[in-house]
C-alpha atoms as a PDB file:
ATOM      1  CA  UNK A   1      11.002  20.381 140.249  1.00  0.00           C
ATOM      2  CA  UNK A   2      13.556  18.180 137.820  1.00  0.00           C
ATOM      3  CA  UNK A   3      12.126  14.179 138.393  1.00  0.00           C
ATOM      4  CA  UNK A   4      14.603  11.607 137.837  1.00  0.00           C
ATOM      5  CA  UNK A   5      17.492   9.735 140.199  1.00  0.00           C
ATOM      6  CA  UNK A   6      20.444  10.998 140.991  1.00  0.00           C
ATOM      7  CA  UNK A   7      24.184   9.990 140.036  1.00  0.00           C
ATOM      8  CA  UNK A   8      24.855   8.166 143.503  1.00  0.00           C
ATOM      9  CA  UNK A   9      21.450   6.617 143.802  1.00  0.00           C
ATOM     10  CA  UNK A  10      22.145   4.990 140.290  1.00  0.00           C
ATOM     11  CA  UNK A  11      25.408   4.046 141.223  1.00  0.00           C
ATOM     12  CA  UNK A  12      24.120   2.171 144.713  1.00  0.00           C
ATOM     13  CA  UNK A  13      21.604   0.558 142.614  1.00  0.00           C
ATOM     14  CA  UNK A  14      24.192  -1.226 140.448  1.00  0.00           C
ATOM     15  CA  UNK A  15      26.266  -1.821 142.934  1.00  0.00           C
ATOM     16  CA  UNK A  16      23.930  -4.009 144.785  1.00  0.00           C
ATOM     17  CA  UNK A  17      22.492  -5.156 141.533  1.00  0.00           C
ATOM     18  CA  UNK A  18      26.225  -6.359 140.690  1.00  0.00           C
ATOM     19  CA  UNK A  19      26.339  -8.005 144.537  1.00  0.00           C
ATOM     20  CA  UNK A  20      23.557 -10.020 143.632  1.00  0.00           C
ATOM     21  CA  UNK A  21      24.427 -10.737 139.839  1.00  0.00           C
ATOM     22  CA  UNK A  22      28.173 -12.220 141.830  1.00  0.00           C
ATOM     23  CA  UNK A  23      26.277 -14.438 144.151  1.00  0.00           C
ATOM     24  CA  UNK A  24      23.439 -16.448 141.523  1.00  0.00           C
ATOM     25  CA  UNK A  25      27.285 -16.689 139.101  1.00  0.00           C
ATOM     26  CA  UNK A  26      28.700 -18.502 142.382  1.00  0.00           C
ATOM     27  CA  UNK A  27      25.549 -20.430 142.951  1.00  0.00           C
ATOM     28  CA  UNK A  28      26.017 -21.666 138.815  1.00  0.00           C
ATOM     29  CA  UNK A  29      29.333 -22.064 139.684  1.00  0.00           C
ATOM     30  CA  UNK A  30      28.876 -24.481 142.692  1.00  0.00           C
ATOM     31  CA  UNK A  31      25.775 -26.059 140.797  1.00  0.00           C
ATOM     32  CA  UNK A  32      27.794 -27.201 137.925  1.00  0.00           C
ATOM     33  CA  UNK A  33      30.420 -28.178 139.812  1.00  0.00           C
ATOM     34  CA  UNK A  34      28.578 -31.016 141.936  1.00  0.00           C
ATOM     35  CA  UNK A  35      26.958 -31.972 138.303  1.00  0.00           C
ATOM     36  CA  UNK A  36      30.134 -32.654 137.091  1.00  0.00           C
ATOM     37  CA  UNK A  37      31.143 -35.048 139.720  1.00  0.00           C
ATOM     38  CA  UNK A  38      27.267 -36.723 139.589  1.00  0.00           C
ATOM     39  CA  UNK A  39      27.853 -37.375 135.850  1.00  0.00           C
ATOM     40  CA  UNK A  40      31.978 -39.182 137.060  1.00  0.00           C
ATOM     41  CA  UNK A  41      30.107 -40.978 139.797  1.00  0.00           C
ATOM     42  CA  UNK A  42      27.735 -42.276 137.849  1.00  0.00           C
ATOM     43  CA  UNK A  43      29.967 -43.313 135.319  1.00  0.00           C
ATOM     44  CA  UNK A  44      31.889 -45.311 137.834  1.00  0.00           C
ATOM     45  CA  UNK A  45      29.050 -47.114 139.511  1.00  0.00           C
ATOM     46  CA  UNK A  46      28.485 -48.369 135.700  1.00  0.00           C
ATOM     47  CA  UNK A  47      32.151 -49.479 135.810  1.00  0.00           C
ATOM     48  CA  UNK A  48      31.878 -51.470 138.469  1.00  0.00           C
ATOM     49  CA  UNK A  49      28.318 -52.907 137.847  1.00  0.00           C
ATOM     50  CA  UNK A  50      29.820 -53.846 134.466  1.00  0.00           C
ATOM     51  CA  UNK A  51      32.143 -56.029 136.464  1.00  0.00           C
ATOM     52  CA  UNK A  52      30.411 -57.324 139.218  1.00  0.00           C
ATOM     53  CA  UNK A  53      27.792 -58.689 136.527  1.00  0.00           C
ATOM     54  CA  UNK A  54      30.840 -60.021 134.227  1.00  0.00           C
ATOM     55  CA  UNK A  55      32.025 -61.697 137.161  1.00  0.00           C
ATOM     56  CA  UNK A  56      28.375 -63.205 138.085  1.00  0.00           C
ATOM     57  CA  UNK A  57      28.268 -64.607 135.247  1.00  0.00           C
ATOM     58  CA  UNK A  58      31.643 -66.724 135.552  1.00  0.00           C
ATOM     59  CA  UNK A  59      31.151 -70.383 136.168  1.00  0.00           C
ATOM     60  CA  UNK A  60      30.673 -71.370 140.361  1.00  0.00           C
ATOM     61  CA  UNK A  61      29.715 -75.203 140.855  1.00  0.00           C
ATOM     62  CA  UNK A  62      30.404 -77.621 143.054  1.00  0.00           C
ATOM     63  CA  UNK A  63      32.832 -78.645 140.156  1.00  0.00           C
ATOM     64  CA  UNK A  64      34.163 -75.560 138.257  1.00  0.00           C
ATOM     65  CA  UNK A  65      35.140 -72.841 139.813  1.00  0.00           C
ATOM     66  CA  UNK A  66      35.991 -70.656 137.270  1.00  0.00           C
ATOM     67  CA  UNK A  67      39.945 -69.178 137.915  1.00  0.00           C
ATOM     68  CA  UNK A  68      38.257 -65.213 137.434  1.00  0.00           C
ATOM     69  CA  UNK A  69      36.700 -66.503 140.980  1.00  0.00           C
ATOM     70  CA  UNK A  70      39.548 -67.360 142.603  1.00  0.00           C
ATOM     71  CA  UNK A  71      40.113 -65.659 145.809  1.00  0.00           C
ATOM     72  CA  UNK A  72      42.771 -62.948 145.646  1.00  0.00           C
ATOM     73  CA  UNK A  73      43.622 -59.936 147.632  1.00  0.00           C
ATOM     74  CA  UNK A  74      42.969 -56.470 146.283  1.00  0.00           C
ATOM     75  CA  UNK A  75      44.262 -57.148 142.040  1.00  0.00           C
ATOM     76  CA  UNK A  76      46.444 -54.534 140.573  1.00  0.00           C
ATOM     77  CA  UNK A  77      44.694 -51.503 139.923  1.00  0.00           C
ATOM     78  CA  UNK A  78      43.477 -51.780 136.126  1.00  0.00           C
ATOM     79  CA  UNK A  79      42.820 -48.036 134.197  1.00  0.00           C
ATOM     80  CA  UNK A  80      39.547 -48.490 132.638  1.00  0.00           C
ATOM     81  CA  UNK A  81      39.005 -45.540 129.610  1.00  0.00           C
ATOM     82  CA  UNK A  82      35.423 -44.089 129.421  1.00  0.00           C
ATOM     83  CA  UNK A  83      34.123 -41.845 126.535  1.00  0.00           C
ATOM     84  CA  UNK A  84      31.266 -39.510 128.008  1.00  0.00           C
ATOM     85  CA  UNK A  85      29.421 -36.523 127.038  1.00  0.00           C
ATOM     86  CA  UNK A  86      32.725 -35.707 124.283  1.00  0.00           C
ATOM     87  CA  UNK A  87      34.831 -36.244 126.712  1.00  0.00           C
ATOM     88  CA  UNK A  88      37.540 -39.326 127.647  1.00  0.00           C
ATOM     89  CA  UNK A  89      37.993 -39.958 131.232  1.00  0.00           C
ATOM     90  CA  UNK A  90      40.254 -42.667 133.381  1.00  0.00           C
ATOM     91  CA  UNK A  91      38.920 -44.669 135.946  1.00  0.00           C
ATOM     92  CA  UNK A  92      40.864 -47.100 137.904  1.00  0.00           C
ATOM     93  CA  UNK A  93      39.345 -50.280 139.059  1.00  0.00           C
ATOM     94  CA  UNK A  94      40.527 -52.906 141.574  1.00  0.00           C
ATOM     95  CA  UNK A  95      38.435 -56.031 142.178  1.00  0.00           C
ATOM     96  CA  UNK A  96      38.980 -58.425 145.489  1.00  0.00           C
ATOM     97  CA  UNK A  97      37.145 -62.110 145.460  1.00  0.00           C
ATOM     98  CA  UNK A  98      37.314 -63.650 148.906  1.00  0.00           C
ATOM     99  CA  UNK A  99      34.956 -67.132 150.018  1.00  0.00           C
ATOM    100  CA  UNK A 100      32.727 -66.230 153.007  1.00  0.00           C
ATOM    101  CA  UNK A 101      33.826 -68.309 155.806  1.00  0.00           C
ATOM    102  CA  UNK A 102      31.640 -70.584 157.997  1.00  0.00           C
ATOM    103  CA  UNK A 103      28.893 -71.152 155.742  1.00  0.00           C
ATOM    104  CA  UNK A 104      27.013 -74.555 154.535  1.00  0.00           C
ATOM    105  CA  UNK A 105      26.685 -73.482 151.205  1.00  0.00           C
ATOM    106  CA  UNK A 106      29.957 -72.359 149.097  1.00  0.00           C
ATOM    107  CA  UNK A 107      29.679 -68.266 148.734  1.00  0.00           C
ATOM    108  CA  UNK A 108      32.457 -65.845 147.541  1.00  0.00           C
ATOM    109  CA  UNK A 109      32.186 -62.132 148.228  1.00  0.00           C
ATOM    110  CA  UNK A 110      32.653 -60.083 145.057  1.00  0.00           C
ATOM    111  CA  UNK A 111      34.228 -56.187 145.925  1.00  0.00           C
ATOM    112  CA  UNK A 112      35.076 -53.621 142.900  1.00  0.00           C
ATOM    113  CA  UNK A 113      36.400 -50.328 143.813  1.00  0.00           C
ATOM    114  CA  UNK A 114      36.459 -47.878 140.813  1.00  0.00           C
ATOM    115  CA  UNK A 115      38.380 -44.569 141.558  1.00  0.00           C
ATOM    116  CA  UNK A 116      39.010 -41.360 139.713  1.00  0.00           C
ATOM    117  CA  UNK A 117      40.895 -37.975 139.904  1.00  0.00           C
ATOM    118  CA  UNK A 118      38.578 -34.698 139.467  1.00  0.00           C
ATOM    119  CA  UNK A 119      39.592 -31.466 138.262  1.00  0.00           C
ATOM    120  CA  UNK A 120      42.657 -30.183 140.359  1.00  0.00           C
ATOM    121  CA  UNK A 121      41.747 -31.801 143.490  1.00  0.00           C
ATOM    122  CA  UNK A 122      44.638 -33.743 145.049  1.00  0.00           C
ATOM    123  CA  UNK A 123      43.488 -34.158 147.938  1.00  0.00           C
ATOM    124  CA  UNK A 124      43.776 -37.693 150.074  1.00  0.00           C
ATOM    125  CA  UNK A 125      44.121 -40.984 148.381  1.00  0.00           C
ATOM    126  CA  UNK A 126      41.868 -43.002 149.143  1.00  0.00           C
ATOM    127  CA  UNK A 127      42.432 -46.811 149.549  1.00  0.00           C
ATOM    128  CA  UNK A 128      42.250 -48.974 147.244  1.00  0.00           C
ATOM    129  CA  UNK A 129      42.424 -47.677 143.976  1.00  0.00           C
ATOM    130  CA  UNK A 130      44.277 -44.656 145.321  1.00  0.00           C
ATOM    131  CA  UNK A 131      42.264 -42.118 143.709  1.00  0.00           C
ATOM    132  CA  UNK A 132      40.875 -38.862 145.328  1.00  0.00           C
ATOM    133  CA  UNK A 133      37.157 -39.900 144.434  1.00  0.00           C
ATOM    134  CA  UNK A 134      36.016 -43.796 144.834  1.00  0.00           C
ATOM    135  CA  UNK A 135      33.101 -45.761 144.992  1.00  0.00           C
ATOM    136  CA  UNK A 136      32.630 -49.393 145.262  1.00  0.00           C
ATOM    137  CA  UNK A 137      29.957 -52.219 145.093  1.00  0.00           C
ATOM    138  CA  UNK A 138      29.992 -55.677 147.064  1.00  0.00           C
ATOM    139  CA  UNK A 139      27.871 -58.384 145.940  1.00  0.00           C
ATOM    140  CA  UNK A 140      27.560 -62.191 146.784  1.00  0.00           C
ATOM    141  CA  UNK A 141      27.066 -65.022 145.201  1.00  0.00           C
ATOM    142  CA  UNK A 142      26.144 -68.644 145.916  1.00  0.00           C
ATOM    143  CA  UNK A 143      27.777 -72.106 144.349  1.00  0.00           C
ATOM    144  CA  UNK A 144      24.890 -73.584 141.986  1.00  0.00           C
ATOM    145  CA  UNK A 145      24.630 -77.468 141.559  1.00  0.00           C
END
């Protein structure tokens, strides 16, 4: 006649209450995770299209050719300090300027690689700024009169 649960029903109910509760903490987890690395990535695509337009906006006639334009191989890499969201993080970026070959009209080919190290991953370096996260940008540009 007594109405109520019982000590083990209670107890399974937590227990797959708590089951649940584990998985939507991993789910955060995971979620804030991948938002941390959106907020580095985006951070280095500014790097880099910080540069490129720097370096667009060097001098490229058919009688200066300014010496930040001069073709080089991969420069050395270059750490690049970035306040954001109250924190300070390093970037490295490398920069290679080559002239596009076989062409009528004088073009270089502008490449910036920015790089960074997240959290506690070590894992592969990845060429050329050595870094376990990169991204780069190419752009070209064309000799003016």
């Amino acid at each position: 006649p007594q109405k109520g649960f019982t000590l083990v029903e209670v107890m399974i109910a937590l227990l797959v209450f708590t089951i649940i509760m584990l998985g939507l903490a991993q789910g955060q987890m995971v979620a804030m995770m991948h938002n941390s690395v959106n907020i580095f990535r985006d951070e280095a695509l500014r790097v880099a299209e910080d540069e490129i337009s720097r370096l667009k906006g060097e001098q490229f006639t058919s009688s200066i050719v300014a010496p930040a334009l001069a073709d080089t191989g991969w420069t050395a890499p270059q750490p690049v300090v970035v306040t954001m969201r109250n924190t300070t993080a390093t970037f490295t970026r490398r920069i290679q300027i080559a002239t596009v070959a076989a062409t009528t009209t004088p073009m270089k080919r502008i490449d910036v690689a920015v790089g960074w190290n997240y959290g506690n991953n070590t894992g592969a370096a990845i060429a050329p700024t050595n870094m376990n996260h990169q991204t780069s940008l190419s752009t070209i540009i064309v000799q003016s009169n």
